[in-house]
C-alpha atoms as a PDB file:
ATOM      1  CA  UNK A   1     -32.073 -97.555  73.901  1.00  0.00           C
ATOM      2  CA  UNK A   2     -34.468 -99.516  75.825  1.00  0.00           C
ATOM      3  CA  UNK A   3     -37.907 -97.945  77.809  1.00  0.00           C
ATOM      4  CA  UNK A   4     -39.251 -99.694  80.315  1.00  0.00           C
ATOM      5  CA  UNK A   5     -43.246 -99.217  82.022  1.00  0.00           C
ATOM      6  CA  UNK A   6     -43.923-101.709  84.708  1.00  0.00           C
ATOM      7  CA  UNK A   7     -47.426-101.488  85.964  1.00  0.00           C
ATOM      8  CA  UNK A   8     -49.808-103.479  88.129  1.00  0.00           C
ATOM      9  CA  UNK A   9     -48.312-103.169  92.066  1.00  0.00           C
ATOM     10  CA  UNK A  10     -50.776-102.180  94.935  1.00  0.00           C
ATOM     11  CA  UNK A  11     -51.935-102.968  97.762  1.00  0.00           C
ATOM     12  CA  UNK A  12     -52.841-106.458  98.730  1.00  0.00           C
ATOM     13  CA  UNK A  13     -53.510-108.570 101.966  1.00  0.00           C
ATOM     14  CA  UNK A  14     -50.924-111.522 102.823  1.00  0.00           C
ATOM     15  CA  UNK A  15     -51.472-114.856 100.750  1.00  0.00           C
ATOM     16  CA  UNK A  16     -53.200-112.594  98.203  1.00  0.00           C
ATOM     17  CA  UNK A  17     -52.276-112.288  94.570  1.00  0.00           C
ATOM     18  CA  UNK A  18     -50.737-109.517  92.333  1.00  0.00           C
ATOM     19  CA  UNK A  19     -49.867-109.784  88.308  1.00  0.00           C
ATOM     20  CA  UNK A  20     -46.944-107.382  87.217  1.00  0.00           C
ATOM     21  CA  UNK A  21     -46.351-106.328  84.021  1.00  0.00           C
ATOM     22  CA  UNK A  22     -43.437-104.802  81.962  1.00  0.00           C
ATOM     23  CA  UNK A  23     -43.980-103.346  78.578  1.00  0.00           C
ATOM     24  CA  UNK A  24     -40.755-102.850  76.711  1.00  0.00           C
ATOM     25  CA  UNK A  25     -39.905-100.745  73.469  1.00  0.00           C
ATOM     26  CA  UNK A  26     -36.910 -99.407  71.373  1.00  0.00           C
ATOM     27  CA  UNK A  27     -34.186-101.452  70.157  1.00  0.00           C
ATOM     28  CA  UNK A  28     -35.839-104.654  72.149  1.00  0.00           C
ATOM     29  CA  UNK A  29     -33.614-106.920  69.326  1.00  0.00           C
ATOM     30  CA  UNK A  30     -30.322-106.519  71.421  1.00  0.00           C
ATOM     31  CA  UNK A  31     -32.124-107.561  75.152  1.00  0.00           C
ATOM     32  CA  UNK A  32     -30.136-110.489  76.514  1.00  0.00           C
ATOM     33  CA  UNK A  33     -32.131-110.622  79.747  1.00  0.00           C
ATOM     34  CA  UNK A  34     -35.420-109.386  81.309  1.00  0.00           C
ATOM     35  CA  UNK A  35     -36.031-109.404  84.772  1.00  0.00           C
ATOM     36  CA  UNK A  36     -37.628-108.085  87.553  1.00  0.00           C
ATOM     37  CA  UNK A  37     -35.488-106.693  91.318  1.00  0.00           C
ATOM     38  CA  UNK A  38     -37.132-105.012  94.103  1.00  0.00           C
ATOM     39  CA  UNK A  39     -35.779-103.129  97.167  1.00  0.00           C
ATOM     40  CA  UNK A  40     -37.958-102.988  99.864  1.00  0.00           C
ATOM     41  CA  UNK A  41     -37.332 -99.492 102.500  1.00  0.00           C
ATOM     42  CA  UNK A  42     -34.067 -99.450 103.956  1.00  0.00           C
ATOM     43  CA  UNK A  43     -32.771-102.258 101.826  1.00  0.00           C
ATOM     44  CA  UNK A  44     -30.745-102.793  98.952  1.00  0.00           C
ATOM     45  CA  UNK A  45     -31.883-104.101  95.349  1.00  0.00           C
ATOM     46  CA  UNK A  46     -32.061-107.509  95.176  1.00  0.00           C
ATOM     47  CA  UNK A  47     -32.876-110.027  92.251  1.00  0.00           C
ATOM     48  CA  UNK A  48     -36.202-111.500  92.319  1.00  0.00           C
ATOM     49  CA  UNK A  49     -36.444-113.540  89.123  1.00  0.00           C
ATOM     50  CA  UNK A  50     -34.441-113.242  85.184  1.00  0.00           C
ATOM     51  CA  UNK A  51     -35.725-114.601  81.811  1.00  0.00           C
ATOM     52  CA  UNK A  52     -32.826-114.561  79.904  1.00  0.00           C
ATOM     53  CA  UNK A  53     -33.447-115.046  75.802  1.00  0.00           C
ATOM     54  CA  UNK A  54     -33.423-118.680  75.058  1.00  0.00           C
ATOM     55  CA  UNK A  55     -32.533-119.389  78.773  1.00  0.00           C
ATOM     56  CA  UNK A  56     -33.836-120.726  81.680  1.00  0.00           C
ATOM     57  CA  UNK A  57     -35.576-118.728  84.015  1.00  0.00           C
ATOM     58  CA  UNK A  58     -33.883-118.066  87.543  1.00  0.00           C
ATOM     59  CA  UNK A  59     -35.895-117.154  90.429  1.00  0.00           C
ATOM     60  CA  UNK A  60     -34.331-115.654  94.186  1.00  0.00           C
ATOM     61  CA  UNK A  61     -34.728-118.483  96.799  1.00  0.00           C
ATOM     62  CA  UNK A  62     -36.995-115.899  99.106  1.00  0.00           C
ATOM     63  CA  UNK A  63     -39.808-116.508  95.976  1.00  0.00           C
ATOM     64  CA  UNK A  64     -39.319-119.909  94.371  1.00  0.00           C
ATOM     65  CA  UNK A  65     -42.588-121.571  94.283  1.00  0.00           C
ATOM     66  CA  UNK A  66     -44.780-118.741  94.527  1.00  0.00           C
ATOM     67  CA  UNK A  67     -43.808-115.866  91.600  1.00  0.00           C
ATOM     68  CA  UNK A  68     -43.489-116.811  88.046  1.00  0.00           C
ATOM     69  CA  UNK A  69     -41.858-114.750  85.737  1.00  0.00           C
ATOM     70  CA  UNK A  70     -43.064-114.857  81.707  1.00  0.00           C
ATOM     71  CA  UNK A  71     -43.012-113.151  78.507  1.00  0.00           C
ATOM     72  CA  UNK A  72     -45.309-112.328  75.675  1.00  0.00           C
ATOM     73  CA  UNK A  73     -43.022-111.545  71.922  1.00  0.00           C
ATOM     74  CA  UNK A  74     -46.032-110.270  70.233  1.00  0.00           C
ATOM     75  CA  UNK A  75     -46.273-107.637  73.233  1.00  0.00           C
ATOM     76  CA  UNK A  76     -42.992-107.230  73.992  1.00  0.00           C
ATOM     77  CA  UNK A  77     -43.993-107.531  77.658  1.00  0.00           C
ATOM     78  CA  UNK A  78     -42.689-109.312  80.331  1.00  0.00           C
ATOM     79  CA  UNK A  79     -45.061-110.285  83.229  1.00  0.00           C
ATOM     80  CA  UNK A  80     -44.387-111.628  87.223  1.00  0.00           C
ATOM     81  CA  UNK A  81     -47.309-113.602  88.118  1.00  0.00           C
ATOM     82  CA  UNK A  82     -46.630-112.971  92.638  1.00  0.00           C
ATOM     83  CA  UNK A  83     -48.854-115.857  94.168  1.00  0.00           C
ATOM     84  CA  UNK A  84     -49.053-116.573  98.376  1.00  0.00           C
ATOM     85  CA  UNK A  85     -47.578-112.868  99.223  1.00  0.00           C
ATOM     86  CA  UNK A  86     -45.857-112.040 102.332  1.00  0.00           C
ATOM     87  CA  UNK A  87     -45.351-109.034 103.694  1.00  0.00           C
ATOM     88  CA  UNK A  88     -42.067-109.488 103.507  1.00  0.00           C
ATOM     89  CA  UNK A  89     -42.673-108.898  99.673  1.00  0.00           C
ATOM     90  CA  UNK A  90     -43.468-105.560 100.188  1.00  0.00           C
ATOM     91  CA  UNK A  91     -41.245-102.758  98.265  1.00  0.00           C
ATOM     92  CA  UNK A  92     -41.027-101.247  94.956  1.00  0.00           C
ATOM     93  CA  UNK A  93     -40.277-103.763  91.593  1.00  0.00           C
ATOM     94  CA  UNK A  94     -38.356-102.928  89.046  1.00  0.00           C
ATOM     95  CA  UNK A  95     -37.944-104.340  85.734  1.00  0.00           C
ATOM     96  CA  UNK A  96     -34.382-104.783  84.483  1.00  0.00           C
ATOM     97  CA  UNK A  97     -33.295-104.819  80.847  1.00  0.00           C
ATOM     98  CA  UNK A  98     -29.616-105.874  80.195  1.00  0.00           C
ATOM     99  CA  UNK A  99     -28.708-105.100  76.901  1.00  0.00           C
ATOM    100  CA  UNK A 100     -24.602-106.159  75.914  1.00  0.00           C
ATOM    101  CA  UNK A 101     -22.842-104.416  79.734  1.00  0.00           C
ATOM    102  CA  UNK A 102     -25.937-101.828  79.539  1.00  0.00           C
ATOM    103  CA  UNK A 103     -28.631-102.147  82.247  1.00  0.00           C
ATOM    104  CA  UNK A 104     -32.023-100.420  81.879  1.00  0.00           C
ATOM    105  CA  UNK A 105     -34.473-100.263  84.199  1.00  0.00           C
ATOM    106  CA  UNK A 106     -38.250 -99.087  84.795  1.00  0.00           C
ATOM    107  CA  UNK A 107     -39.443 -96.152  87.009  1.00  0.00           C
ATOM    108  CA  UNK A 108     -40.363 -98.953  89.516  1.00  0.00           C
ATOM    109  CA  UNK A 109     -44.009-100.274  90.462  1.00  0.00           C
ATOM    110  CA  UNK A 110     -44.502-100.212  94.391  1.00  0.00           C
ATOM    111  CA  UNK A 111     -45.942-103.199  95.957  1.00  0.00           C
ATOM    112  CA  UNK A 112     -47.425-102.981  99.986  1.00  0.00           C
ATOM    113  CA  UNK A 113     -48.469-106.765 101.202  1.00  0.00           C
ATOM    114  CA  UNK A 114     -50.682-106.522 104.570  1.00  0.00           C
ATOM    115  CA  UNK A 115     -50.315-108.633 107.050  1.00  0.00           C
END
């Protein structure tokens, strides 16, 4: 079993900046991949960048450039640095755990980009 917290969405005008965070406990020894989706109202879940262990990072088109996705080990926490926002960014972010065919996810951190 994995559990999830993201924290760190809000509100934030366009071109602004927001740091996400992830903090991940349990049986964190078995985690192939962290990540971090988001689904925005009226849309489905969609990838926005994966970390997978000992992998390189992959990032959705939509948000190369701009977010960065990184981990600390010592704090089992995975982070998505979201530079340059749109408000096409706007929706709630979940981070993703995928653990063997298992995927666990966070209670979601809602982000709202002004325009």
């Amino acid at each position: 079993q994995v559990q999830l917290v993201e924290s760190g969405g809000g509100l934030v005008q366009a071109g602004g900046s927001l740091r996400l965070s992830c903090a991940a406990s349990g049986s964190l020894f078995n985690i192939a991949t962290m990540g971090w989706y988001r689904q925005a109202p009226g849309k489905q879940r969609e990838l926005v960048a994966t970390m997978p262990r000992g992998g390189s990072t992959n990032y959705a088109d939509s948000v190369k450039g701009r977010f960065t996705i990184s981990r600390d080990n010592a704090k089992n926490t995975v982070y998505l640095q979201m530079n340059s926002l749109k408000p096409e960014d706007t929706g709630v972010y979940y981070c993703n755990a995928k653990v063997f065919v298992y995927d666990y996810w966070g209670q979601g951190t809602q982000v709202f980009v002004s325009s």
